[in-house]
N, C-alpha and C. Protein backbone atom coordinates (compact mmCIF):
# COMPACT_ATOMS: atom_id res chain seq x y z
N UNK A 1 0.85 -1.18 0.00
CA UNK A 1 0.00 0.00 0.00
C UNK A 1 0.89 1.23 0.00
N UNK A 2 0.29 2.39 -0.89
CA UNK A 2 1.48 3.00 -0.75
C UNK A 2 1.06 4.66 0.30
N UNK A 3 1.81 5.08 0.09
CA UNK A 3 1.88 6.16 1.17
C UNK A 3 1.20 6.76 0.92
N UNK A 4 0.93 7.19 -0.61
CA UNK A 4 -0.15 8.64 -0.77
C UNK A 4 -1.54 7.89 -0.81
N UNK A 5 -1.92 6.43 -0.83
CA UNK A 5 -3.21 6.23 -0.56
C UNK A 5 -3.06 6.25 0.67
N UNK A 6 -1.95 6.10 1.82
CA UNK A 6 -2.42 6.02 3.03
C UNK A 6 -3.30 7.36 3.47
N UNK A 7 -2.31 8.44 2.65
CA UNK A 7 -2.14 9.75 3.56
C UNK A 7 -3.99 10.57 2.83
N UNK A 8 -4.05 9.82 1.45
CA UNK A 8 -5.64 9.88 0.92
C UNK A 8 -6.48 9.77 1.69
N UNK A 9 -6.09 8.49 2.08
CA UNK A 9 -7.28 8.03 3.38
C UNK A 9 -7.48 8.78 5.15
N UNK A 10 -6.59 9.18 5.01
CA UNK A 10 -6.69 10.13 6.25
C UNK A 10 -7.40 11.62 6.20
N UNK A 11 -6.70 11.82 4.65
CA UNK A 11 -7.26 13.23 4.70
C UNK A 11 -8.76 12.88 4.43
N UNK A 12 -9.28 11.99 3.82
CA UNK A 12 -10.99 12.11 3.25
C UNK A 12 -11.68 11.41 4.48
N UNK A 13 -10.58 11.41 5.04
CA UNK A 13 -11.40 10.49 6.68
C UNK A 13 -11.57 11.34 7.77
N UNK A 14 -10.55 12.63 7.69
CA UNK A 14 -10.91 14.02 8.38
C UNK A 14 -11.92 14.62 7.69
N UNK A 15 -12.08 14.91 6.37
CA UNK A 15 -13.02 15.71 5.86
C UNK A 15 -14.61 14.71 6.27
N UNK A 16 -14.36 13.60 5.81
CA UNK A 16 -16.15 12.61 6.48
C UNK A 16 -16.59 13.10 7.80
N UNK A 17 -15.38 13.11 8.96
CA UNK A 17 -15.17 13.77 10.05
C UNK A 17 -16.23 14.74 10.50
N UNK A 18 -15.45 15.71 10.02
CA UNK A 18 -16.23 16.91 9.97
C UNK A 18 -17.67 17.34 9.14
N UNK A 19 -17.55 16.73 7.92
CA UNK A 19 -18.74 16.67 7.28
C UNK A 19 -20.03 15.85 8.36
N UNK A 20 -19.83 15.51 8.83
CA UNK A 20 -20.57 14.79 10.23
C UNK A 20 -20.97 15.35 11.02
N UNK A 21 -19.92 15.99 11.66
CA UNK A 21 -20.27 16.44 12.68
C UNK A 21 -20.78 17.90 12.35
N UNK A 22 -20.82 18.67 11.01
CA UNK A 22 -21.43 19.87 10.90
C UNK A 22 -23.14 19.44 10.32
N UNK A 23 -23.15 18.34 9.95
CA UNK A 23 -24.40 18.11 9.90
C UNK A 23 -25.06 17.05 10.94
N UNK A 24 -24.60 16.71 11.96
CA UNK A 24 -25.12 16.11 12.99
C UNK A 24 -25.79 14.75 12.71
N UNK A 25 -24.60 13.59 11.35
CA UNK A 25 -25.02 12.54 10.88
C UNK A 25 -23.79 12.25 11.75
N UNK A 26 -23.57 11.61 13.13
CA UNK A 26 -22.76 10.59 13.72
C UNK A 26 -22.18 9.54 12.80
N UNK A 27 -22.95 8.69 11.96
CA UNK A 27 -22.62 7.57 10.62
C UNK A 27 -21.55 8.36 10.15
N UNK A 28 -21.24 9.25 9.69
CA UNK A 28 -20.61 9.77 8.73
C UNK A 28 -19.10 9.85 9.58
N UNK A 29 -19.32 10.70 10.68
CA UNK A 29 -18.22 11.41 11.52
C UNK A 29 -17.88 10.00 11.89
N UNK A 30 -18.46 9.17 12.39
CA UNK A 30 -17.52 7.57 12.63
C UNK A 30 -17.05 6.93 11.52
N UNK A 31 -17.11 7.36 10.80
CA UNK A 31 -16.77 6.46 9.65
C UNK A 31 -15.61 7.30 8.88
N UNK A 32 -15.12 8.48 9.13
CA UNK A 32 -14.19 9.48 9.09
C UNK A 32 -13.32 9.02 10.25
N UNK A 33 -13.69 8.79 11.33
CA UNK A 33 -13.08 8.42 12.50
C UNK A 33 -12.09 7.05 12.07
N UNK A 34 -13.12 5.88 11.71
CA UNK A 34 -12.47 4.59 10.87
C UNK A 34 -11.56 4.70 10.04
N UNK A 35 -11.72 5.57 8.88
CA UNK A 35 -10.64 6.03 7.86
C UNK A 35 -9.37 6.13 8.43
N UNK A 36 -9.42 6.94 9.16
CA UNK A 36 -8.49 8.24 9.88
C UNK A 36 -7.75 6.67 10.81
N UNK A 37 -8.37 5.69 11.26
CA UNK A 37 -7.47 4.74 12.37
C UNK A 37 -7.34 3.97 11.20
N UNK A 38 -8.08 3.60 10.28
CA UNK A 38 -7.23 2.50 9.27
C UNK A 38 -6.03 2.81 8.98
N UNK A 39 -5.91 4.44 8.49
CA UNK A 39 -4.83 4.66 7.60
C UNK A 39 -3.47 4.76 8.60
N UNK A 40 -3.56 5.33 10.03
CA UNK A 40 -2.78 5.19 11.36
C UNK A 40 -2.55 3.59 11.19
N UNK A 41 -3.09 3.10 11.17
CA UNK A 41 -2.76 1.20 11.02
C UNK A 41 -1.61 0.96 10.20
N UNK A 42 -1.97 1.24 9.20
CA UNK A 42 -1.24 0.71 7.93
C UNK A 42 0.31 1.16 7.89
N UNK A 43 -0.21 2.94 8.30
CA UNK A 43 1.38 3.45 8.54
C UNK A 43 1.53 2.85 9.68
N UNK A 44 1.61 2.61 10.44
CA UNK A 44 2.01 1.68 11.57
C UNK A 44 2.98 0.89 11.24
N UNK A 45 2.38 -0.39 10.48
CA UNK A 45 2.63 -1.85 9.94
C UNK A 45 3.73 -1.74 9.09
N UNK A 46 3.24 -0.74 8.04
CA UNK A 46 4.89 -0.05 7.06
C UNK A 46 5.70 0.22 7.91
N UNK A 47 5.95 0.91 9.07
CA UNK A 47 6.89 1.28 9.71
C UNK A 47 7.50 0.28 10.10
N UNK A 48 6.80 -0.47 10.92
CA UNK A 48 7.87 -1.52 11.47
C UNK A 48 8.22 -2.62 10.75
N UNK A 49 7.96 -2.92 9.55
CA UNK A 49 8.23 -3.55 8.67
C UNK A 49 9.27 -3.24 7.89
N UNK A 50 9.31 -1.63 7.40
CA UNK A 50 10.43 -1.22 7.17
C UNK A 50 11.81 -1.40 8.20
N UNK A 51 11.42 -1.31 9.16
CA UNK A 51 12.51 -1.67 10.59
C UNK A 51 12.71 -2.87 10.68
N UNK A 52 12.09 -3.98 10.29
CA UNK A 52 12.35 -5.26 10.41
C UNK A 52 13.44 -5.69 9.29
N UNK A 53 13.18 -4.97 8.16
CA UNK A 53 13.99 -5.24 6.90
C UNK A 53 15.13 -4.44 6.94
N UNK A 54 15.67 -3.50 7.79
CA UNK A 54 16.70 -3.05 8.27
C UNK A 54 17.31 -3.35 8.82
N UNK A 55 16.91 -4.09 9.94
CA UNK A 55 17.82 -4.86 10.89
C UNK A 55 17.90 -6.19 10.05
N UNK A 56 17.55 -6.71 9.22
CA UNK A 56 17.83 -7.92 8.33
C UNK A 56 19.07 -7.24 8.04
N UNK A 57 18.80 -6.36 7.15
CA UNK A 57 19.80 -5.48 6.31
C UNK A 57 21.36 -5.32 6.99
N UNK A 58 21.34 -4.88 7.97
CA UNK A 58 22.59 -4.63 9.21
C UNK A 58 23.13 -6.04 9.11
N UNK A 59 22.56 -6.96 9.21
CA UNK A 59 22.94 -8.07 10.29
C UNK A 59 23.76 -8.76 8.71
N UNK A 60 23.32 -8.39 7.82
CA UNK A 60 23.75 -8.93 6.23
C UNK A 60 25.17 -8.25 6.03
């Protein structure tokens, strides 16, 4: 997955966000909320994955 869909998904997961909560549809603003922790996930998982393949890397 790459970075700019991560960073896609965050930003249209703040904007659902707010689009929610200015119209007082909760569905929406949680589901902006979801976006927004998927895409925190993923960069997560890349990260330490990238770190895992580094310390491979060193030890090579």
């Amino acid at each position: 997955m790459s970075d700019f869909k991560n960073k896609f998904d965050e930003v249209s997961g703040k904007a659902k966000e707010a689009a929610g909560e200015a119209t007082n549809n909760e569905s929406l603003a949680n589901e902006g909320r979801a976006d927004q922790a998927k895409a925190e996930i993923k960069d997560a998982v890349k990260e330490t994955g990238d770190k895992i393949l580094g310390a491979f890397k060193k030890d090579k």
